[in-house]
Structures are given as C-alpha cells and as structure tokens.
Protein backbone atom coordinates (compact mmCIF):
# COMPACT_ATOMS: atom_id res chain seq x y z
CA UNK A 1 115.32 -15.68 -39.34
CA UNK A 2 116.32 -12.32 -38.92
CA UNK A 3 114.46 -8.63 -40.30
CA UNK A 4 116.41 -8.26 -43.34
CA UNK A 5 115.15 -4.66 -44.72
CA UNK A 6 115.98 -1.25 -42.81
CA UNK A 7 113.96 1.06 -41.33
CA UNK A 8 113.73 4.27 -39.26
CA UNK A 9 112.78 4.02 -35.09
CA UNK A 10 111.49 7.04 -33.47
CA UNK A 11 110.34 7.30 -30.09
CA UNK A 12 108.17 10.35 -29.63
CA UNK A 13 107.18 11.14 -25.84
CA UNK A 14 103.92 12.91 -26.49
CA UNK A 15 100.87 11.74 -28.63
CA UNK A 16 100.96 14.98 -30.81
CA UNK A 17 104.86 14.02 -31.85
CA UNK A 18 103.83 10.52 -32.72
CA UNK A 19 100.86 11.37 -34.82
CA UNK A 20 103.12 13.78 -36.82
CA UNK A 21 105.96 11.10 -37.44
CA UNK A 22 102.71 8.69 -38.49
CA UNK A 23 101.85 11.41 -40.89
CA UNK A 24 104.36 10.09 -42.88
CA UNK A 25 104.11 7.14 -45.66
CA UNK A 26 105.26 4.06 -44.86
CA UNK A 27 105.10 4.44 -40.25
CA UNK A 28 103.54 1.72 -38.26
CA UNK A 29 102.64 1.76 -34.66
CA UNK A 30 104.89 -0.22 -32.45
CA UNK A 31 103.55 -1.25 -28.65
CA UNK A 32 103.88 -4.60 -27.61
CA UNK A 33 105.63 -5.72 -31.17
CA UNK A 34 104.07 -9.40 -30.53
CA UNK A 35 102.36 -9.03 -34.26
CA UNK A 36 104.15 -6.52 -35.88
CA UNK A 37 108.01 -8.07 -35.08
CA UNK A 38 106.90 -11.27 -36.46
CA UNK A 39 105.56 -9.63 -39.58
CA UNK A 40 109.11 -8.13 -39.83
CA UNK A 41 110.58 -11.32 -39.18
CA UNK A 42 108.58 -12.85 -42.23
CA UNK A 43 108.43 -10.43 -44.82
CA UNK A 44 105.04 -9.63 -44.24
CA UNK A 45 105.17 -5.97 -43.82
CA UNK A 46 107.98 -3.43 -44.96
CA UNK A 47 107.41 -0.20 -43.06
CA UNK A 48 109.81 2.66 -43.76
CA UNK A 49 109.48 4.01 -39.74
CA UNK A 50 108.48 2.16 -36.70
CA UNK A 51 107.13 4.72 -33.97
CA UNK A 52 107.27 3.10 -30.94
CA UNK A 53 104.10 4.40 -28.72
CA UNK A 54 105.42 2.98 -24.79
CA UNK A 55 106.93 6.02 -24.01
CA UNK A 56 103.82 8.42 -24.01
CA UNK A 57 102.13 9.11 -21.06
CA UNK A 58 98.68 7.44 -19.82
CA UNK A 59 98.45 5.33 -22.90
CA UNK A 60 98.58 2.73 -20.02
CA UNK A 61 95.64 3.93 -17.55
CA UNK A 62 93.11 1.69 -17.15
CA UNK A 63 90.06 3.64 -15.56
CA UNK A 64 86.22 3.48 -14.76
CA UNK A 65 83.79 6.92 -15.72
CA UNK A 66 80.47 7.33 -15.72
CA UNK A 67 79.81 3.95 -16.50
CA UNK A 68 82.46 3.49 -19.49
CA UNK A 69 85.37 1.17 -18.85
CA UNK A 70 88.53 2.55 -20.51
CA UNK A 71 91.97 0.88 -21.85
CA UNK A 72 94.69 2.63 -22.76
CA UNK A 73 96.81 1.60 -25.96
CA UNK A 74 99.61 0.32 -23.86
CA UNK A 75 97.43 -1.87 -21.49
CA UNK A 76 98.46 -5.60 -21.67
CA UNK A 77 96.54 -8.87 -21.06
CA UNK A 78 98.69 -9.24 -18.16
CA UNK A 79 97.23 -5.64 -16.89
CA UNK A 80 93.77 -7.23 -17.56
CA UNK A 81 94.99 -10.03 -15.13
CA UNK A 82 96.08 -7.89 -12.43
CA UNK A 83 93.76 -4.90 -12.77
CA UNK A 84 90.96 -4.90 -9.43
CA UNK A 85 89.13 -2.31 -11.55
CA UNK A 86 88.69 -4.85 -14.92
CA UNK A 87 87.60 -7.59 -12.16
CA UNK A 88 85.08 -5.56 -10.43
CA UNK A 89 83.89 -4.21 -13.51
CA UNK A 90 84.26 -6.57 -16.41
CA UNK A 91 85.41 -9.79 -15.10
CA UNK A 92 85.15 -11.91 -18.21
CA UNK A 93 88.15 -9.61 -19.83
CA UNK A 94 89.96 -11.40 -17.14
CA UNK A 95 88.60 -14.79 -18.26
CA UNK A 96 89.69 -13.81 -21.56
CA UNK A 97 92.82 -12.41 -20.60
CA UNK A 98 93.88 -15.72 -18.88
CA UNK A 99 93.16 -17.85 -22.71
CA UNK A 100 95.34 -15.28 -24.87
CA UNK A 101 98.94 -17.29 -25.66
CA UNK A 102 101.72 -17.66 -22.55
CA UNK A 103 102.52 -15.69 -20.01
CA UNK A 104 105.27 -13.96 -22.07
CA UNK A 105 103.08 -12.84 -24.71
CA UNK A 106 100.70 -11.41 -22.30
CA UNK A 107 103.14 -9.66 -20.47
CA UNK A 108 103.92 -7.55 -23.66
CA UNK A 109 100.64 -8.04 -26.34
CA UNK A 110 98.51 -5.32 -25.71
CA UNK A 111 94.21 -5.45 -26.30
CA UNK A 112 94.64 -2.43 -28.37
CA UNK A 113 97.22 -4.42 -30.68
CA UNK A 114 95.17 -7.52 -30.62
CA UNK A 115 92.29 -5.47 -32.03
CA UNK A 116 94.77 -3.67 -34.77
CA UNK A 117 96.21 -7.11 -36.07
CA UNK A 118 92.51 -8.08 -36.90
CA UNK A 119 93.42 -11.52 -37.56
CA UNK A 120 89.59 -13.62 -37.39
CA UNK A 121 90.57 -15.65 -34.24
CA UNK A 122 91.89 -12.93 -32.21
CA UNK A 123 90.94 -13.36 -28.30
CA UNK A 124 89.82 -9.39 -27.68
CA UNK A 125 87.36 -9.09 -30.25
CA UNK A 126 84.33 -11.63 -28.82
CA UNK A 127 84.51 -9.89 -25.59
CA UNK A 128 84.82 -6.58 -26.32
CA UNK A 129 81.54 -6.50 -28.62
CA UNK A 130 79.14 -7.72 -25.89
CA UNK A 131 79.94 -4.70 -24.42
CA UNK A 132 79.37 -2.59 -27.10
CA UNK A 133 82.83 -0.72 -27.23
CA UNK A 134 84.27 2.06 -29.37
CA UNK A 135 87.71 2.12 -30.68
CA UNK A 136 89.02 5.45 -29.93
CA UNK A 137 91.21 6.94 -32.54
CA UNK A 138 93.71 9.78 -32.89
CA UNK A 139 94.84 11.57 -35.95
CA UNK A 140 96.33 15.15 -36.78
CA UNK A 141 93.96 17.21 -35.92
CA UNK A 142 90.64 15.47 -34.29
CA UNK A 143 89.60 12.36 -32.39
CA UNK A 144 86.93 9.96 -33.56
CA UNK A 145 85.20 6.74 -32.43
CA UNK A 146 84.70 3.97 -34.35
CA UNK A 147 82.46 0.69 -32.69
CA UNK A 148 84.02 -2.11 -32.30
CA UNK A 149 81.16 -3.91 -34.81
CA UNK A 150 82.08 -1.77 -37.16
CA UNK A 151 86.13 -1.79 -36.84
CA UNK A 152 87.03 -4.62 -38.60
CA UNK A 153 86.90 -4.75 -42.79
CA UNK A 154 88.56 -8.01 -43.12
CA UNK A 155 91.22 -10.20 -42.17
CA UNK A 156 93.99 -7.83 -40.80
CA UNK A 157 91.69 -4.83 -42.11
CA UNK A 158 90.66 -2.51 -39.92
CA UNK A 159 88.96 1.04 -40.11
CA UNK A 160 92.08 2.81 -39.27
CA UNK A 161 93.33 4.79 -41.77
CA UNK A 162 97.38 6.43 -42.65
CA UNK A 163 98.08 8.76 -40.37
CA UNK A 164 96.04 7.64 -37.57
CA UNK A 165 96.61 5.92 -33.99
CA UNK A 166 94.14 3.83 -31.33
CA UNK A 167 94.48 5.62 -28.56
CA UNK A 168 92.36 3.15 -26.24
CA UNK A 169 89.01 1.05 -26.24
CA UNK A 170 86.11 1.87 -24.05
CA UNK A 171 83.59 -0.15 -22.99
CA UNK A 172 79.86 0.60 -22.26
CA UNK A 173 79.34 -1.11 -19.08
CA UNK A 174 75.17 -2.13 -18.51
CA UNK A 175 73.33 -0.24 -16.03
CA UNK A 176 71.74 -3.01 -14.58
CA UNK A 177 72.81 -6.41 -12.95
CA UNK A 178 74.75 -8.51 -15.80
CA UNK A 179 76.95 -11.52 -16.13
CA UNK A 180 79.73 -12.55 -18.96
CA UNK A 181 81.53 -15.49 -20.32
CA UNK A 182 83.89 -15.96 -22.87
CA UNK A 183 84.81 -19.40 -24.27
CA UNK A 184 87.88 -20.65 -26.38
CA UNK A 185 88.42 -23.86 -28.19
CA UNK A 186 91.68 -24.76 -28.88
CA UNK A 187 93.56 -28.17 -29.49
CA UNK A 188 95.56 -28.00 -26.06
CA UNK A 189 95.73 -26.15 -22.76
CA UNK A 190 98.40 -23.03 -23.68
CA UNK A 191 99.65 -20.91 -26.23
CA UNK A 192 97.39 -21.58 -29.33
CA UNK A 193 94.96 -19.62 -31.74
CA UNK A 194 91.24 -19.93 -31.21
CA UNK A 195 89.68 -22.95 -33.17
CA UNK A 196 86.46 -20.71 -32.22
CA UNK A 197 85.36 -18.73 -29.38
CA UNK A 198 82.65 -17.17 -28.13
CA UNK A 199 81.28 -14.04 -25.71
CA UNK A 200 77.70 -13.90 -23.81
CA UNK A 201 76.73 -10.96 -21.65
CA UNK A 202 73.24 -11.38 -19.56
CA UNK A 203 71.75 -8.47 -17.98
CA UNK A 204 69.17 -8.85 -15.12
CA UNK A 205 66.49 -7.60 -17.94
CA UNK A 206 67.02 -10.68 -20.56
CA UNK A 207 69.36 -8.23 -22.67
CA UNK A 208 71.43 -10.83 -23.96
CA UNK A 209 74.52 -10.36 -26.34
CA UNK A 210 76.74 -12.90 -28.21
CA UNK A 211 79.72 -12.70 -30.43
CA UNK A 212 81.74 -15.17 -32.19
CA UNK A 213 85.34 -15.10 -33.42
CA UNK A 214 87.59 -17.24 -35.70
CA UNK A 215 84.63 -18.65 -37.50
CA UNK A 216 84.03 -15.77 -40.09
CA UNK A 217 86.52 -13.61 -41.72
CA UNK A 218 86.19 -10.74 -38.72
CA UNK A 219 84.56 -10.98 -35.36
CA UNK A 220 80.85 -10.09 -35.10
CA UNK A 221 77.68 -10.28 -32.99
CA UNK A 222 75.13 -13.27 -33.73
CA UNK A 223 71.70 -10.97 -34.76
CA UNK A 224 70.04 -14.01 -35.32
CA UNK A 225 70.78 -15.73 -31.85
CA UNK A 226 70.72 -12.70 -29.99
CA UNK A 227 66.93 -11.86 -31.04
CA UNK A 228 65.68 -15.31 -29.92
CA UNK A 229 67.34 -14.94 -26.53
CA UNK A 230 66.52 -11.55 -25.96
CA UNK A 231 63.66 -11.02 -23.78
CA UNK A 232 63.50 -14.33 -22.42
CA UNK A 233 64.05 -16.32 -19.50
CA UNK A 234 66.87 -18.91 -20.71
CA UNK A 235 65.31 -22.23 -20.16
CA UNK A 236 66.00 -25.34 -22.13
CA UNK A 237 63.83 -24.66 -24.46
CA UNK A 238 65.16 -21.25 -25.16
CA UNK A 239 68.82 -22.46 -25.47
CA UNK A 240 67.79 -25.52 -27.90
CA UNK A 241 66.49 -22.78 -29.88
CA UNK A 242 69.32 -20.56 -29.61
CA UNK A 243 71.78 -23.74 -30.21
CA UNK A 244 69.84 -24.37 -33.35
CA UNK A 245 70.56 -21.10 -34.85
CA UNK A 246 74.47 -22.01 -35.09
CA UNK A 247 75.01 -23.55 -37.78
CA UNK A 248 73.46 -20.64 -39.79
CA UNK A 249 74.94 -17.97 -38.47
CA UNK A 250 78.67 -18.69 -38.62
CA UNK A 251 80.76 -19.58 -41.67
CA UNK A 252 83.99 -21.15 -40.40
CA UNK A 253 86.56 -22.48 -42.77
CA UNK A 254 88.60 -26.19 -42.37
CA UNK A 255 92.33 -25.38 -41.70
CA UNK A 256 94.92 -27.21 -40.18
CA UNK A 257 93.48 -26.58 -36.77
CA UNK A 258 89.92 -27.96 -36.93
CA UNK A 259 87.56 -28.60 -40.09
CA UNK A 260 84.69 -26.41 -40.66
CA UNK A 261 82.30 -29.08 -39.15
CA UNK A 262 83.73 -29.69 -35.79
CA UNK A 263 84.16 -26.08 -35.39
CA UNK A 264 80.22 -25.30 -36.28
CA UNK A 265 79.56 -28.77 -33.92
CA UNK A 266 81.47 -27.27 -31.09
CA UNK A 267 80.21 -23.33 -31.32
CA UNK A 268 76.49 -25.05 -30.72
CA UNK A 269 77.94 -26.57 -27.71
CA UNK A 270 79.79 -23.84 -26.57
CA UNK A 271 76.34 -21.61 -26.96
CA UNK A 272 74.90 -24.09 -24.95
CA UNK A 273 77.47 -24.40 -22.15
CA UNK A 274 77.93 -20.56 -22.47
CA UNK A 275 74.56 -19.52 -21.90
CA UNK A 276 74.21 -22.05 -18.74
CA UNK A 277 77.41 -20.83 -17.33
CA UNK A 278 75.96 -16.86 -17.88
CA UNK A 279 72.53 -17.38 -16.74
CA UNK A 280 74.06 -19.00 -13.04
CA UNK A 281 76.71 -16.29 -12.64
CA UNK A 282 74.10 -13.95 -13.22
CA UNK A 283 72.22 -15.62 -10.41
CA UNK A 284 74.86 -16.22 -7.97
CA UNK A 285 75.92 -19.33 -8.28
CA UNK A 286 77.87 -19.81 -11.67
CA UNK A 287 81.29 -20.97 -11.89
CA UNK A 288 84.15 -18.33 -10.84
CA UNK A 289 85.60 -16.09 -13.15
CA UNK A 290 88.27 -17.32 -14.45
CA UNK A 291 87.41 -20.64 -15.65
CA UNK A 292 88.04 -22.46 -18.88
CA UNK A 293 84.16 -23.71 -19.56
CA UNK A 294 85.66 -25.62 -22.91
C-alpha cells in the first residue's frame, strides 16, 4: 500500500531551523521513519510537513558526563550495539538493544523514536526508567526536561507538545556498584512486539529498581515491588515476596499475542529469573550481557 495524501519535506541542517519549521501546524519529526512511515502507509497520521531531523549535527553523539549517560535523537539500537561507552556504562541497553525487531530495523529505529511512538510494549521504555532518565526537549525558545516516569500520557501519548522536539535522553548512572537486566517475552526468537518485559537495576546498597512494559497502557516502575526489595539482601524469601506482588501491580490485556493470564503468569517468573540473574551479575558471576534470560 502506498502513502496516498501529500505533504511538504524539509530538511533543516541546524536545530534552530527545524524547531521553526515544527512551529508550524500539522509538522512531525522524521528520524529513523520505522513508526512514522508505517503510520503514513496506513492512514494513521496525516501530517502537512515532515522535517526530517538526520541532517543536524550531534543529534547522534552518544557521550558519558559527570555521571549522566547521554543519547542523541539520531542514536540507533544498532549504535547501542556497537557503542564501547553504552557497554561500559549501561550494558543492559545493549541487552535490550539486541531484543528490539531485526537487524534492519535497528539499523534505522532510533531510542529517541521508540520513546516518541509510546506504544505500551515498546523495548526502550523498561530500561530507561531504572535509570531514572529525563527526556530532553527542545522548543522555540527554551529547553526543558521531562522524566521518563512522567513522559508517557497514554498509548502513543506523550508529554511533548506542538512545536517541540526530543533532542536526546540522559540517563542518571548510580554512583555505586550496580547491575541490570532487561527481559522480553515474545512468541519466537526475532522481530516481534513484547508479550511483556521487564527492567531490574541492583546497586551494591540494595537500591533496587523495576519497570514493566506492555502490560499497562504506558511503561512504569513497580512502587509496590520495588519497596519490598529495597533494602534487602535478595534471598528466596525476598524474591517469593517480590514475585507475589505481580499479579497486583500490572494490568495486562488478552490480545492476539498472549491472554492477560499467561502474561501476569510469566511477568512473576520473569521477576523471579530477573532478580537472580541481577543479584549474580552484581556479584560477579551472572550470566554475560547480552543474553536472552526468557
């Protein structure tokens, strides 16, 4: 099927020019286009300009500052992938990274997009809450920061309003000694949406953090879980504890890719293996990063 309404394509090469040509009713951002061309494709949107972003420079840096890990609007899963300074200092967006679609799609979806499109299952989301990151936004005028617990309103609803571009996510990296692990079910091994997944982030002082996508209408952090594990050696008794907190803390739906009870039966497991596979990383001995622990 092809795009069968017009529309207008800039290409501004600085970040002032494209916030001016968003200024206008009716523009949407254009990076990777693995969303928004689809959408197109379907009918879904009807934008009256697409301002493509690629052509603006360091939109695509991918840096470490005093302690804040920062991605650039243009940076791509694949980047994730190949980036020594998101192994060294976040290697579980690598683990997540590996999960998101096929190599194709990864080559061209950015993290910035995948946070924009704000559909529930999206890959990003999980991982990027555990480390508590902002969503840094441009408009006409002034920056703000928006955290990421905060970003999304609903399904494909964000905080961003007309007029206004993500210029990057940061993340807050923890001072101390910590491990990660993110965990997606799906019904095969390649390119398919999350029947659930998870993030867990350990620090060497029992600060843990989890976060659960595709099983609520937006991404979020598990309050409830998090303030029985916090503090707290994780032994078995601990993580039955945690596991039996599960079931109310998530409110997945039946679809055609799982029904809402094997996806609440598989997120306890998955807190279970998750927290096993955290607590050994974070003493040395856990499974590598990447692995597929689902």
């Amino acid at each position: 099927m092809t795009i069968a309404h017009g529309f207008d394509y800039v290409r501004p090469a600085t970040l002032d020019a494209a916030l001016a040509c968003l200024a206008s009713d009716g523009s949407r951002v254009l990076a990777g286009g693995t969303d928004i061309v689809p959408w197109l494709r379907d009918d879904l949107i009807e934008p009256e300009v697409l301002v493509d972003i690629k052509a603006i420079p360091d939109l695509g840096q991918i840096s470490v500052t005093d302690g804040r890990l920062i991605l650039g609007a243009l940076v791509t899963f694949s980047d994730l992938i190949e980036s020594d300074v998101v192994r060294d200092a976040a290697p579980a967006l690598v683990e997540m990274a590996h999960q998101v679609a096929s190599v194709g799609v990864r080559n061209r979806a950015t993290i910035v997009g995948n946070l924009c499109a704000a559909v529930p299952s999206l890959d990003a989301g999980p991982v990027l809450m555990v480390y508590d990151a902002t969503v840094e936004v441009a408009r006409t005028g002034g920056v703000r920061s928006v955290p990421l617990v905060e970003w999304f309103v609903g399904p494909k609803e964000t905080q961003l309003a007309a007029g206004e571009m993500v210029t990057g996510v940061t993340l807050h990296l923890p001072a101390v000694e910590h491990a990660a692990v993110f965990l997606k079910l799906a019904r095969y091994s390649g390119e398919d949406l999350a029947q659930a997944n998870l993030a867990i982030l350990l620090t060497a002082e029992h600060d843990c953090r989890l976060a659960f996508g595709a099983v609520a209408p937006v991404p979020f952090r598990a309050a409830a879980i998090e303030a029985v594990l916090c503090g707290n050696a994780l032994t078995d008794e601990v993580i039955a504890d945690a596991r039996a907190l599960v079931a109310g803390s998530i409110s997945p739906i039946s679809d055609v890719r799982a029904s809402a009870e094997y996806r609440t039966h598989m997120c306890a497991v998955m807190v279970e293996r998750g927290l096993r596979a955290v607590a050994s990383r974070l003493a040395g001995d856990g499974p590598p990063y990447p692995t597929h622990l689902i």
